[in-house]
Protein backbone atom coordinates (compact mmCIF):
# COMPACT_ATOMS: atom_id res chain seq x y z
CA UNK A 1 -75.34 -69.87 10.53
CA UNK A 2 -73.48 -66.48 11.28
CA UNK A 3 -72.88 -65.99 14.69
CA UNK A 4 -73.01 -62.50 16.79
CA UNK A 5 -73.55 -60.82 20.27
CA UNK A 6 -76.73 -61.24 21.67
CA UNK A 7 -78.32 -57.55 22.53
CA UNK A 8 -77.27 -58.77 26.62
CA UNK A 9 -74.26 -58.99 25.58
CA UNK A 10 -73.44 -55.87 23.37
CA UNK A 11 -75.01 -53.98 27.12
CA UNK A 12 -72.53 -56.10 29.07
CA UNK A 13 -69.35 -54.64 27.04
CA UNK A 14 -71.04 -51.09 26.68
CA UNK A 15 -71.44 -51.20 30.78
CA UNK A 16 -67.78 -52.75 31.14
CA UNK A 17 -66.54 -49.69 29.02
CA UNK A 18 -68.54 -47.42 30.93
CA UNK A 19 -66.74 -48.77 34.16
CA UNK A 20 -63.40 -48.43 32.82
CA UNK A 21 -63.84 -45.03 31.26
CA UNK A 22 -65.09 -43.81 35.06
CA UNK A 23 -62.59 -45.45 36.08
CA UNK A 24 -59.47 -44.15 33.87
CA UNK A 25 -60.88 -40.36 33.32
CA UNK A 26 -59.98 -39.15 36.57
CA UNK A 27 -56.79 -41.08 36.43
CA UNK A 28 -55.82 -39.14 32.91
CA UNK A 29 -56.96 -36.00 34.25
CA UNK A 30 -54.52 -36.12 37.28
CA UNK A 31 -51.72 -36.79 35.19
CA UNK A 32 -52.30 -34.16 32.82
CA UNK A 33 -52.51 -31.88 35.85
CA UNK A 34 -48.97 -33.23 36.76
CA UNK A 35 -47.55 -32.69 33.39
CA UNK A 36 -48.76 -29.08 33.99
CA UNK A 37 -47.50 -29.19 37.31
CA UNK A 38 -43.99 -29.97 36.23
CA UNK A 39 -43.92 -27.70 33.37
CA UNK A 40 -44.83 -25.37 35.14
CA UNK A 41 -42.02 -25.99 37.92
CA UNK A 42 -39.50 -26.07 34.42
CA UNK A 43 -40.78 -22.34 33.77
CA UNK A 44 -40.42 -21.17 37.49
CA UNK A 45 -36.53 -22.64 36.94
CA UNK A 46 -36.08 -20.69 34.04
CA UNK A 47 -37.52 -17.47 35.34
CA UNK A 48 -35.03 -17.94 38.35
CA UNK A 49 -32.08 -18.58 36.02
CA UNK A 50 -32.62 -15.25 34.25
CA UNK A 51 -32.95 -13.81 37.35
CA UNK A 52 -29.93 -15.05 38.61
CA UNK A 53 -27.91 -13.93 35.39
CA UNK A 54 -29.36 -10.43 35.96
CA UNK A 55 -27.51 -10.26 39.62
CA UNK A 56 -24.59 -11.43 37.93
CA UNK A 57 -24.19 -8.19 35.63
CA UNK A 58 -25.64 -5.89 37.76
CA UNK A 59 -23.20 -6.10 40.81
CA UNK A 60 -25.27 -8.77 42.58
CA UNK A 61 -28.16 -7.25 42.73
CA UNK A 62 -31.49 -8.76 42.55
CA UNK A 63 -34.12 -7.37 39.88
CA UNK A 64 -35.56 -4.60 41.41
CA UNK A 65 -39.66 -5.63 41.84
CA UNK A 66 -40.70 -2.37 40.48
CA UNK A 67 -38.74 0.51 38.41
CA UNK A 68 -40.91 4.10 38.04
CA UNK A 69 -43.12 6.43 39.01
CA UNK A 70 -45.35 3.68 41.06
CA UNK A 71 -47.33 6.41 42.73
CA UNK A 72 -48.93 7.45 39.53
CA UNK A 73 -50.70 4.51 39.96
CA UNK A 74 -52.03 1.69 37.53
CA UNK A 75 -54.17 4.26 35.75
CA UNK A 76 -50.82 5.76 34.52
CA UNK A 77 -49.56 2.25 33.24
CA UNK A 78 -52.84 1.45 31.13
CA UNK A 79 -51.98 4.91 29.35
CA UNK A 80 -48.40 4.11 29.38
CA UNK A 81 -47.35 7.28 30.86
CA UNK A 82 -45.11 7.78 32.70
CA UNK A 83 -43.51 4.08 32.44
CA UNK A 84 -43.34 1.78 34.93
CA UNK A 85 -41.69 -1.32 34.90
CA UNK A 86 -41.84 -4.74 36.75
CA UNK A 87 -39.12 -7.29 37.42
CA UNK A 88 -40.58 -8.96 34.00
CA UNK A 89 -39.03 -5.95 32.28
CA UNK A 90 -35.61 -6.90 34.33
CA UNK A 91 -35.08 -10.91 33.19
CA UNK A 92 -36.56 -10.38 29.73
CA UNK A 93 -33.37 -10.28 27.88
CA UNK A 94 -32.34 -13.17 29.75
CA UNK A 95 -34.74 -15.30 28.39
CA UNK A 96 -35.98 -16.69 25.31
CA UNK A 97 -39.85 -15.56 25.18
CA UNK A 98 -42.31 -13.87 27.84
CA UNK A 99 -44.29 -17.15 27.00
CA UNK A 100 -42.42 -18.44 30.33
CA UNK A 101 -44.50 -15.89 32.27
CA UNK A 102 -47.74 -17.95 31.49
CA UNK A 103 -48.42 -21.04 34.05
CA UNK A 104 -49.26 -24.48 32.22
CA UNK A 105 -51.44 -25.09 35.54
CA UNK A 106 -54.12 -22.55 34.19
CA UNK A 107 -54.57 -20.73 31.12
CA UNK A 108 -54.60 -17.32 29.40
CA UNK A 109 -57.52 -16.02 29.53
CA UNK A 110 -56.66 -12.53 27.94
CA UNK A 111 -53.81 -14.15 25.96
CA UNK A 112 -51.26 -11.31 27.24
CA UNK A 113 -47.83 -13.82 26.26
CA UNK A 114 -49.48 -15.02 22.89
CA UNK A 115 -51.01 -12.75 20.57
CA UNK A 116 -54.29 -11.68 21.99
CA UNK A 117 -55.36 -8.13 22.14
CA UNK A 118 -54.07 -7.84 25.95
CA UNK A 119 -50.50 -8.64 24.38
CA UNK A 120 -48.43 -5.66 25.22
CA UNK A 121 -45.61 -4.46 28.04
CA UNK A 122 -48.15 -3.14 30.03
CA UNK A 123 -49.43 -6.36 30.52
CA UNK A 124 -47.10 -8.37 30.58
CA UNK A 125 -45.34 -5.83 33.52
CA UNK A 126 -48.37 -6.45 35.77
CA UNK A 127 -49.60 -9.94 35.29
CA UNK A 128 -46.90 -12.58 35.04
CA UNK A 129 -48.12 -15.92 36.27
CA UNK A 130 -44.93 -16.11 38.87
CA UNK A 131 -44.35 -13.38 41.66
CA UNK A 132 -41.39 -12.05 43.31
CA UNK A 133 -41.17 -11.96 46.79
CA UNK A 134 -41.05 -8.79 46.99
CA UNK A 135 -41.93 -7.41 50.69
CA UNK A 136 -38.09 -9.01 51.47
CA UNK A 137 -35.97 -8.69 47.97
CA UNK A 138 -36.90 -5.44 46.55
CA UNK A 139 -38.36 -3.12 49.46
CA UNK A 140 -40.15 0.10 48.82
CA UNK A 141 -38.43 3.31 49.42
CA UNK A 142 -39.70 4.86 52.25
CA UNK A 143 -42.29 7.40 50.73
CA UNK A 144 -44.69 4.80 48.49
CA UNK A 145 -42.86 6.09 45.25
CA UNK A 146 -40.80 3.96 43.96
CA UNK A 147 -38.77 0.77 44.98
CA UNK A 148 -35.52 1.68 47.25
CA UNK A 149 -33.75 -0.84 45.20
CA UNK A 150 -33.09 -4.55 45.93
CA UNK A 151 -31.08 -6.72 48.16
CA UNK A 152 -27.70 -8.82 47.03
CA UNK A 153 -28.41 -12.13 45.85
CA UNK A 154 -25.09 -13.50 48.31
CA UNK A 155 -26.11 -11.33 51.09
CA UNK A 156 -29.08 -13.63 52.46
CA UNK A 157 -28.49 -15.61 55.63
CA UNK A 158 -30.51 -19.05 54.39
CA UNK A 159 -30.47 -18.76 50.38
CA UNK A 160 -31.65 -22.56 50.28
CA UNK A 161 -34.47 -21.77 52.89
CA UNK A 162 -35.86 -18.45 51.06
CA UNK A 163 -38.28 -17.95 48.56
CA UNK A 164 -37.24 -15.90 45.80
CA UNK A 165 -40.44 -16.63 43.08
CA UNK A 166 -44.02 -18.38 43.38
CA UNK A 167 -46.80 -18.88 41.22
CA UNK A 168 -49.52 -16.20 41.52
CA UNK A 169 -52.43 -15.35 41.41
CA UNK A 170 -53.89 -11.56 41.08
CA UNK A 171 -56.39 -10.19 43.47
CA UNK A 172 -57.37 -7.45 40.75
CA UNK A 173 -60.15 -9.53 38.80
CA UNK A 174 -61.03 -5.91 37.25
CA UNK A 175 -58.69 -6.33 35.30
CA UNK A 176 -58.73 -9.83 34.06
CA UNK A 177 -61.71 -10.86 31.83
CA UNK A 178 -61.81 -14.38 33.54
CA UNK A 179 -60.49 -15.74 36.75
CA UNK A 180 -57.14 -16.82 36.68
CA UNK A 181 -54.63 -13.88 35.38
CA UNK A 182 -50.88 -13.69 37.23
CA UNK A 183 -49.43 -11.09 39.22
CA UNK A 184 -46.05 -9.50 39.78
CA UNK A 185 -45.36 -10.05 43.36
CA UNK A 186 -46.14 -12.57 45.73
CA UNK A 187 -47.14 -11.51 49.32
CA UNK A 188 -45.44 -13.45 51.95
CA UNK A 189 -47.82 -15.33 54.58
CA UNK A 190 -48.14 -13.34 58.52
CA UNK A 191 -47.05 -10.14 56.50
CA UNK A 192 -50.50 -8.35 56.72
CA UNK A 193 -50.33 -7.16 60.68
CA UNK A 194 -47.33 -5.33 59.56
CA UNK A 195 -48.47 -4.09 56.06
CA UNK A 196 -51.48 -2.91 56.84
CA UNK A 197 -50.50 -0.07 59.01
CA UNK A 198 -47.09 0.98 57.72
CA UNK A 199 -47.13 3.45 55.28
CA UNK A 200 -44.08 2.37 53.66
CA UNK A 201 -45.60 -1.01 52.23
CA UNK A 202 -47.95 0.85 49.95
CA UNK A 203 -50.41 -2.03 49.48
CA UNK A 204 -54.30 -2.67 50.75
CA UNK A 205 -55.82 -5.62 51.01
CA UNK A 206 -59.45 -6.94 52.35
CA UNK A 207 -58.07 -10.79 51.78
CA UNK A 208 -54.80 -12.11 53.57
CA UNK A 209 -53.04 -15.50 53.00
CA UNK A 210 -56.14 -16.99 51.81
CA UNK A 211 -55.76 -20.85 53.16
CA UNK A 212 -56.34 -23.89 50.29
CA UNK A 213 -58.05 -21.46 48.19
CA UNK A 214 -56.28 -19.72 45.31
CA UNK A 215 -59.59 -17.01 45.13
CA UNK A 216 -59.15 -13.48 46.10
CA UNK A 217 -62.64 -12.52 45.94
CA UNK A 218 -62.19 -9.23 48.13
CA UNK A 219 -61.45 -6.23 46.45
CA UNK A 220 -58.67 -4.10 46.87
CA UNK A 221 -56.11 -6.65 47.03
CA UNK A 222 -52.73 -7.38 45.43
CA UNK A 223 -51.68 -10.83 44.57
CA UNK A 224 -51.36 -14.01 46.15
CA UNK A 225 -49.65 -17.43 46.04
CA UNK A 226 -51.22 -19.52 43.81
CA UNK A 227 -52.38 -22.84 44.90
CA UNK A 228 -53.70 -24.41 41.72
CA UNK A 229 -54.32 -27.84 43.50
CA UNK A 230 -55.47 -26.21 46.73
CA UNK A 231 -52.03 -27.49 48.58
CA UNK A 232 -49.26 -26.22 47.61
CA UNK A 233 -47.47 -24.42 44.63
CA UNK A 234 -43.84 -24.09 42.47
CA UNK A 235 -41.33 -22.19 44.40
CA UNK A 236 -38.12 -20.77 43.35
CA UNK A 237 -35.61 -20.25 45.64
CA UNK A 238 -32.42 -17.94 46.79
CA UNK A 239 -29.97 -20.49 45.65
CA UNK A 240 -31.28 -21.74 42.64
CA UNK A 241 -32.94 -24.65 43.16
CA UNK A 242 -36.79 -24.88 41.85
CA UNK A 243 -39.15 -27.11 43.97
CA UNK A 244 -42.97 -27.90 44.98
CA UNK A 245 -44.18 -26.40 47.96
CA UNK A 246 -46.81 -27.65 50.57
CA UNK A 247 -48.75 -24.46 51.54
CA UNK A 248 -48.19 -25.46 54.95
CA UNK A 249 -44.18 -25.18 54.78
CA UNK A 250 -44.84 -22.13 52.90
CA UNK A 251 -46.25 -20.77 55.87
CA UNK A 252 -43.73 -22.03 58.35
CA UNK A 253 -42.91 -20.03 61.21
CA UNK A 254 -46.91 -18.25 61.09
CA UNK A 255 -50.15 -19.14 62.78
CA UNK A 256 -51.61 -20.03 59.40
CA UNK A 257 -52.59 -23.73 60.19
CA UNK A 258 -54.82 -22.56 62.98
CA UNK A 259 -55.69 -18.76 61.81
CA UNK A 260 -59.59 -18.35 61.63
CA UNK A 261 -59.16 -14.99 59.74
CA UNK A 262 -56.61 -14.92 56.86
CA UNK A 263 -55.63 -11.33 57.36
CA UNK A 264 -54.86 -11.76 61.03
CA UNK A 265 -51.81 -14.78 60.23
CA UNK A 266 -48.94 -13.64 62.25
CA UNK A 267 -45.39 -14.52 62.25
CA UNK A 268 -44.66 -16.77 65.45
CA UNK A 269 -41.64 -17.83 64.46
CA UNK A 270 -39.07 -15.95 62.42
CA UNK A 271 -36.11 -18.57 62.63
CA UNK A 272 -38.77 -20.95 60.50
CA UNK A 273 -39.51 -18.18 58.36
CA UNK A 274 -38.64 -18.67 54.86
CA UNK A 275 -39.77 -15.46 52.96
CA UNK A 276 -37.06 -13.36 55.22
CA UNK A 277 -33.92 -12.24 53.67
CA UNK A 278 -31.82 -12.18 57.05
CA UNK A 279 -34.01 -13.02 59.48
CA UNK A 280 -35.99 -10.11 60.37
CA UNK A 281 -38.70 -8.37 59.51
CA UNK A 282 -38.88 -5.30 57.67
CA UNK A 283 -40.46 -2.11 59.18
């Protein structure tokens, strides 16, 4: 007489899989996300590497965060004229492929660094999936036309202790057919009170440092850091050195753990500050 699993059985096995699977999803699903995570954190290295060999030709100086006729707006760089080009435009020949610009923590959705139909400079100027920091590094020029230039790379007090790249996220969702397209810069935390009524930053916002939530549902806004896992993000720094980033220490030296309304953070303390170049802030 052949022997086999009794029906009770074959439901005991099919229930114990069941459990596992429960079990072990979640478990594979957070270390994919870490894989991600730490690819990502190898592209924000090599992005600050190019960057880095940049300031080395060009007399120290950090890629400027925006080159051309800014003012014309972004109308004038989805005709293409005149140019205008990013930081991207700055590093490319220092790298390999503009396939480092795309995070591994989200995904493509217009395919701008493969071969989609979003694939060209214009593109791949504006929406990079890593920012500069760009308020302290590469200031605007006084009249909201053009950058003034950038800052030397050995000239910064703390280059350990500053950020130089982040991931991003935009806050221009126009312009992305899905949710989750880069920007160029990254907009320090507690910078808004002082942005909003100089006329020299030449940005508008309705968000602010928007606290464990990478969304930027308020239009006009630039770009923000993104926090993929809603706590903290890859950050490249002054020096060199490429780390993760709690979105609290990002913030050190602001209001943001206890700030009710994201576009009222404030700087509290500028010796914790890490965005600034020299300790102060810009006017």
């Amino acid at each position: 007489m052949r022997k086999a699993f009794t029906l009770i059985e074959l439901l005991v096995v099919i229930a114990i899989i069941a459990i596992l699977a429960a079990i072990l999803f979640p478990v594979f699903a957070q270390a994919k996300f870490a894989a991600k995570k730490t690819a990502s954190l190898s592209n924000a290295k090599q992005i600050s590497l190019a960057a880095i060999m940049y300031t080395n030709d060009f007399d120290d100086n950090i890629p400027i965060f925006v080159n051309g006729a800014y003012a014309a707006g972004l109308a004038s760089w989805a005709s293409g004229n005149p140019r205008t080009d990013t930081w991207v435009y700055e590093v490319e020949p220092y790298i390999k492929s503009l396939g480092l610009m795309e995070d591994p923590e989200t995904t493509d959705p217009d395919n701008i660094f493969s071969n989609g139909p979003y694939a060209w400079w214009r593109n791949q100027d504006l929406f990079p999936y890593y920012g500069i920091n760009y308020l302290f590094l590469s200031p605007w020029n006084g009249t909201c036309s053009a950058a003034a230039g950038s800052v030397a790379m050995s000239g910064a007090n703390q280059p350990a202790n500053t950020v130089f790249f982040t991931e991003t996220r935009a806050g221009w969702p126009a312009y992305a057919s899905a949710a989750g397209i880069g920007y160029f810069t990254a907009t320090a935390p507690g910078m808004y009170p002082y942005i909003l009524p100089s006329p020299n930053y030449c940005i508008w916002t309705n968000t602010g440092w928007i606290r464990n939530n990478p969304q930027n549902a308020t239009l006009p806004a630039t770009a923000e850091i993104a926090l993929w896992d809603k706590s903290g993000t890859n950050v490249d720094w002054l020096d060199g050195h490429s780390k993760y980033t709690k979105a609290d220490a990002l913030a050190a030296g602001t209001n943001y753990a206890t700030s009710t309304n994201p576009k009222t953070t404030t700087i509290t303390d500028i010796t914790k500050y890490i965005w600034s170049y020299n300790g102060t802030i810009p006017q």
